[in-house]
Protein backbone atom coordinates (compact mmCIF):
# COMPACT_ATOMS: atom_id res chain seq x y z
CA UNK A 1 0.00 0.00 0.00
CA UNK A 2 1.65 3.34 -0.96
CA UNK A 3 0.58 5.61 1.95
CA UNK A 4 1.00 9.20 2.98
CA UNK A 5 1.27 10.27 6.69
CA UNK A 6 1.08 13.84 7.75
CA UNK A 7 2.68 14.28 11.71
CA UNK A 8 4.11 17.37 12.72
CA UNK A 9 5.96 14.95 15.58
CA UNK A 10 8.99 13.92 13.46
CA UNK A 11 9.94 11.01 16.40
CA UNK A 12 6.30 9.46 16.31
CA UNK A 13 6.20 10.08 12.69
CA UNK A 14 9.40 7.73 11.72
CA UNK A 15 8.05 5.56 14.54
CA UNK A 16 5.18 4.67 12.54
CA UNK A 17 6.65 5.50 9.25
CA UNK A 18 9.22 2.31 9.97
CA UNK A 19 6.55 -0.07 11.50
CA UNK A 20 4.75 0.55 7.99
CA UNK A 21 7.38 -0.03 5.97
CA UNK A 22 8.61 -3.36 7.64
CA UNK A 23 5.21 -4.55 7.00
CA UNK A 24 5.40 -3.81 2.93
CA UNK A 25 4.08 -0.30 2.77
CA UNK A 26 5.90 2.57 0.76
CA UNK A 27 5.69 5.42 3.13
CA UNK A 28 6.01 9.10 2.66
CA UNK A 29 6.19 11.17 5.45
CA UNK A 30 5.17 15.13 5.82
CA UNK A 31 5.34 17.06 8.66
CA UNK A 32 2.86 19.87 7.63
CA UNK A 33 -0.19 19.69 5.66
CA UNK A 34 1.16 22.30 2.94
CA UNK A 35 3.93 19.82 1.95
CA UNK A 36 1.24 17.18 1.76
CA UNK A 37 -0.96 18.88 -0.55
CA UNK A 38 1.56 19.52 -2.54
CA UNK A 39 2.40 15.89 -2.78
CA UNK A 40 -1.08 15.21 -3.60
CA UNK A 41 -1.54 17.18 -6.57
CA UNK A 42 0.52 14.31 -8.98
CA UNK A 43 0.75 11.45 -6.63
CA UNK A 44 -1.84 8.73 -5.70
CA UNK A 45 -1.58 6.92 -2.35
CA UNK A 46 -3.66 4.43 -1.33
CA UNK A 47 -4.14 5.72 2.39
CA UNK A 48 -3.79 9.34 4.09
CA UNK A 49 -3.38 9.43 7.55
CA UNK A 50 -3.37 13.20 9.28
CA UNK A 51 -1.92 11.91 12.24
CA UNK A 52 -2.10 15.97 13.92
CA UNK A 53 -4.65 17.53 14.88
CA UNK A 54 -5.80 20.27 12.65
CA UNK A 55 -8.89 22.33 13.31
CA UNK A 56 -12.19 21.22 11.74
CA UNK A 57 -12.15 23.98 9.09
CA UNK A 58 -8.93 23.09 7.89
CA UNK A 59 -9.42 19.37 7.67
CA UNK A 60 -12.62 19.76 6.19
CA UNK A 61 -10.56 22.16 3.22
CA UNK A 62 -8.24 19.68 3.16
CA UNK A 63 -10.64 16.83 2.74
CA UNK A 64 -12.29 18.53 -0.06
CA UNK A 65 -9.25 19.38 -1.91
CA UNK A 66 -8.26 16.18 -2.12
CA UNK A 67 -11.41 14.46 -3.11
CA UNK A 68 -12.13 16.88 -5.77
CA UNK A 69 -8.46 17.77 -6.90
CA UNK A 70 -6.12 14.82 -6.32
CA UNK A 71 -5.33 11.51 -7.83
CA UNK A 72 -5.98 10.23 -4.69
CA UNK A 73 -9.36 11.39 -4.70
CA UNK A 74 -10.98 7.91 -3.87
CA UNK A 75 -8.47 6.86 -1.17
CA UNK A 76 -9.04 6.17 2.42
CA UNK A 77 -8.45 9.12 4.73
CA UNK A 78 -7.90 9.09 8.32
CA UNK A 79 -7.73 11.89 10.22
CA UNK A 80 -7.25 13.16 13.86
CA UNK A 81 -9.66 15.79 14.88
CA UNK A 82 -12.40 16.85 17.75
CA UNK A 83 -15.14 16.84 14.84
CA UNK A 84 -15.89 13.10 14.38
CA UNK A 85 -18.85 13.55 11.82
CA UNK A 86 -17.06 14.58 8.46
CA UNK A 87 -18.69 13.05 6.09
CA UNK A 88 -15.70 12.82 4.12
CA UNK A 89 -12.99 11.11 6.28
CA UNK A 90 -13.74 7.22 6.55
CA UNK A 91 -12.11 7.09 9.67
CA UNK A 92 -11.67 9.15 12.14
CA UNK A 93 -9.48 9.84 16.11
CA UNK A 94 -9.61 12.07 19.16
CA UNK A 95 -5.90 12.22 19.46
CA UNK A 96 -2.80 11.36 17.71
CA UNK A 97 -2.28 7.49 16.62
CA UNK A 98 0.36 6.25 18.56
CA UNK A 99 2.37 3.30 17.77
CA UNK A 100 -0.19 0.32 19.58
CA UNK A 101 -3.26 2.10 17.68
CA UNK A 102 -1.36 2.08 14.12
CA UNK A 103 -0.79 -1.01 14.77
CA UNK A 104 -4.30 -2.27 15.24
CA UNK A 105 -5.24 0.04 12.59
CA UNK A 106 -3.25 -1.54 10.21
CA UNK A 107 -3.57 -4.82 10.92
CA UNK A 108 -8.04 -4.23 10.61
């Protein structure tokens, strides 16, 4: 699975980021949501995970850019974030996945 993880904690973010790859995946890694739209507008990846929390407006813009502008438009999203009824996300987390959750996440 090619993924994309967005954590502004670079430590927890090469945490996972290693677990992922050992397991198969092709991982890129962005600490800031800027970079990862960026990446976005030519790449596909199977799964996004904004592992930070971001404030409901700005996930929700985020969300929307990249099901309407992105290659990646049908791809699972996860995201971290108090507002656990966007529509768009198919999963959602009150806080930041740490290793143990990614783990079970990952393995579902």
């Amino acid at each position: 699975m090619n993924m994309l993880l967005v954590d502004e904690d670079k430590g927890r973010a090469n945490r996972l980021m290693r677990y992922a790859s050992r397991g198969g995946h092709l991982v890129s890694v962005a600490y800031d949501l800027n970079t990862a739209l960026d990446w976005l507008i030519d790449t596909r990846f199977d799964l996004i995970i904004l592992n930070m929390k971001f404030s409901a407006s700005l996930v929700h813009n985020a969300v929307v850019t990249i099901r309407e502008k992105s290659p990646s438009m049908h791809s699972r999203i996860v995201v971290v974030t108090d507002s656990l009824n966007d529509q768009a996300t198919d999963v959602s987390f009150k806080d930041s996945l740490d290793i143990e959750e990614f783990k079970r996440f990952l393995d579902e």
